[in-house]
C-alpha atoms as a PDB file:
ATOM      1  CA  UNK A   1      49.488 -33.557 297.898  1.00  0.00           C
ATOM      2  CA  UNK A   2      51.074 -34.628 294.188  1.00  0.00           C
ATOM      3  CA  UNK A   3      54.205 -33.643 293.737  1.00  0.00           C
ATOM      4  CA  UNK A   4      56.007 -33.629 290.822  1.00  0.00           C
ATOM      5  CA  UNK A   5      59.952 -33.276 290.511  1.00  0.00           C
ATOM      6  CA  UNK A   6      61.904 -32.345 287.442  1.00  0.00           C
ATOM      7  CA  UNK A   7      65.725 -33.460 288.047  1.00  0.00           C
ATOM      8  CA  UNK A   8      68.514 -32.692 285.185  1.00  0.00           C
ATOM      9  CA  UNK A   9      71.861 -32.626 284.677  1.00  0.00           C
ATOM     10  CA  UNK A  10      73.772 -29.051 285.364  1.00  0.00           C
ATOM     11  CA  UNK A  11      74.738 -26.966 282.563  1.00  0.00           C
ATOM     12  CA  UNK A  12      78.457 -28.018 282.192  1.00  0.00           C
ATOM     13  CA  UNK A  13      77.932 -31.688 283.475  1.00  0.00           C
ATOM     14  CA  UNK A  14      78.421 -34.779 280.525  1.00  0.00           C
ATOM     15  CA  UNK A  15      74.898 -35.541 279.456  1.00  0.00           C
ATOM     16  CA  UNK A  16      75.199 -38.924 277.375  1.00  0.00           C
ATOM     17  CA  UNK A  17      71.806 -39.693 276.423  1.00  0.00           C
ATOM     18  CA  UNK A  18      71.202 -35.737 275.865  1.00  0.00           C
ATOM     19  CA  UNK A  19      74.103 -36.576 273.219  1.00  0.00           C
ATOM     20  CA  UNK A  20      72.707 -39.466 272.218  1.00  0.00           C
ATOM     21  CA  UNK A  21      69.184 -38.099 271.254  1.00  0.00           C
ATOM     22  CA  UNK A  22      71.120 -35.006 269.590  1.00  0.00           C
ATOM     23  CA  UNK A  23      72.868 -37.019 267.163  1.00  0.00           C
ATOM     24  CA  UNK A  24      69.679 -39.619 266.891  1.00  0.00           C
ATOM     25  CA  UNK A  25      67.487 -36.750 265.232  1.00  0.00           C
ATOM     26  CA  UNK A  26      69.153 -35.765 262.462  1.00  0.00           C
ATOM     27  CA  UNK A  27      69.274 -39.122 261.405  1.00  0.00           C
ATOM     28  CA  UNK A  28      65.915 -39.475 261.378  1.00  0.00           C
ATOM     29  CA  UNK A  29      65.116 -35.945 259.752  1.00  0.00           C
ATOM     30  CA  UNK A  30      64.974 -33.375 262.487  1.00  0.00           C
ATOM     31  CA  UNK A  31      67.355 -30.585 261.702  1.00  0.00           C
ATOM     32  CA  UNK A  32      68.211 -27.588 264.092  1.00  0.00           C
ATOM     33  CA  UNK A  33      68.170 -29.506 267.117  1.00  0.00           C
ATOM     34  CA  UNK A  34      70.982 -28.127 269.323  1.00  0.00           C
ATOM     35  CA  UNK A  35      72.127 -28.505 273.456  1.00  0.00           C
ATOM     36  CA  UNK A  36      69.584 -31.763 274.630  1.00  0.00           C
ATOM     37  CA  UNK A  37      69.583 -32.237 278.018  1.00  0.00           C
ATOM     38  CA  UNK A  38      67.726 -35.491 278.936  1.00  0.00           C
ATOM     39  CA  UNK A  39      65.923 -35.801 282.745  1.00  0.00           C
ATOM     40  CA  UNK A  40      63.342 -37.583 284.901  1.00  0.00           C
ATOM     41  CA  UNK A  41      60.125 -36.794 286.181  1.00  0.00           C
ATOM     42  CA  UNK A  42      59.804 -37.760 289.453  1.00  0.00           C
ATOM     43  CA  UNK A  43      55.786 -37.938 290.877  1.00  0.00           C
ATOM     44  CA  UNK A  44      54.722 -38.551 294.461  1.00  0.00           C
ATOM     45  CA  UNK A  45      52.218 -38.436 297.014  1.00  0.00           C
ATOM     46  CA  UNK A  46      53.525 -36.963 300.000  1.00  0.00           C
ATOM     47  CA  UNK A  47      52.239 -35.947 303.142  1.00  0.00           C
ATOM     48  CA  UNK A  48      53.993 -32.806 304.206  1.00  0.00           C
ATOM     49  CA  UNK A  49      55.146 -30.716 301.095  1.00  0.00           C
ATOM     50  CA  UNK A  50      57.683 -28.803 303.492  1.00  0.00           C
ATOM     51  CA  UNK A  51      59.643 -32.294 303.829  1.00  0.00           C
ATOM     52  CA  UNK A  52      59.971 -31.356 299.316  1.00  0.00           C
ATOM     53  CA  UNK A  53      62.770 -29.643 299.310  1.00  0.00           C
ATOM     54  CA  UNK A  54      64.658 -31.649 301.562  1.00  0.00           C
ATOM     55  CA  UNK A  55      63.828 -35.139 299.914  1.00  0.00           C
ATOM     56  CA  UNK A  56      65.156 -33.552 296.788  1.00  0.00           C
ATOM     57  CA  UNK A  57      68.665 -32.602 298.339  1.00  0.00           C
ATOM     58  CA  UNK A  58      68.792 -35.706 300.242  1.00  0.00           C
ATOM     59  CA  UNK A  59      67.695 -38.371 297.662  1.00  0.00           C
ATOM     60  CA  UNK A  60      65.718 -37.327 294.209  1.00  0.00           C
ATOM     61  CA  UNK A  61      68.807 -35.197 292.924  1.00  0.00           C
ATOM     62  CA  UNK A  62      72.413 -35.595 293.575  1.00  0.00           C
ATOM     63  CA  UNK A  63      73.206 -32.031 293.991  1.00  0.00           C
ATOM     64  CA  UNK A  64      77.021 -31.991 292.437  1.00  0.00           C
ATOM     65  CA  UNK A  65      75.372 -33.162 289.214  1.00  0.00           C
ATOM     66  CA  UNK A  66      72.283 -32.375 289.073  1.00  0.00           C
ATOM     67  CA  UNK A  67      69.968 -29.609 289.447  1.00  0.00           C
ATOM     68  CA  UNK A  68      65.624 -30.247 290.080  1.00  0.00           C
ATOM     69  CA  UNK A  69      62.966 -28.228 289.789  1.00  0.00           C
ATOM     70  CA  UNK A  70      59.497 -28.635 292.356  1.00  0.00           C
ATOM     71  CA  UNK A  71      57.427 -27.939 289.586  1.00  0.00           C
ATOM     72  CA  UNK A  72      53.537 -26.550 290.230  1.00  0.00           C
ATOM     73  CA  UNK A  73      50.958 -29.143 290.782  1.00  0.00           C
ATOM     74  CA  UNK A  74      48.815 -29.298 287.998  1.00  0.00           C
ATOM     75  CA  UNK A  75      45.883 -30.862 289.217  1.00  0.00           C
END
């Protein structure tokens, strides 16, 4: 199965480059841009898809930062 893993930073949690694109895109002309939050996509072929969730606690996220999402396989 393909897997794919969304991991971000929890609401409340420092997000530097989030910052650092916010204040980037005025600069170069985009206005209204408010509350980036910068992630990573993580993709995988695994196995077992129950062994997901637990990989993600374990390893992909840390979970007193950062949240993840299993997100639907898409093909």
């Amino acid at each position: 199965m393909h897997a794919r893993v969304l991991v971000r930073p929890k609401a409340g949690i420092l997000d530097p480059q989030g910052v650092a694109v916010e204040r980037a895109l005025p600069a170069l002309g985009f206005e209204g841009v408010a509350n980036v939050r910068v992630g990573r996509l993580i993709e995988l072929e695994i196995e077992d898809p129950s062994q997901l969730e637990s990989m993600c606690e374990k390893l992909l996220a840390n979970p007193l930062i950062e949240d993840y999402e299993i997100l639907e396989d898409a093909g």
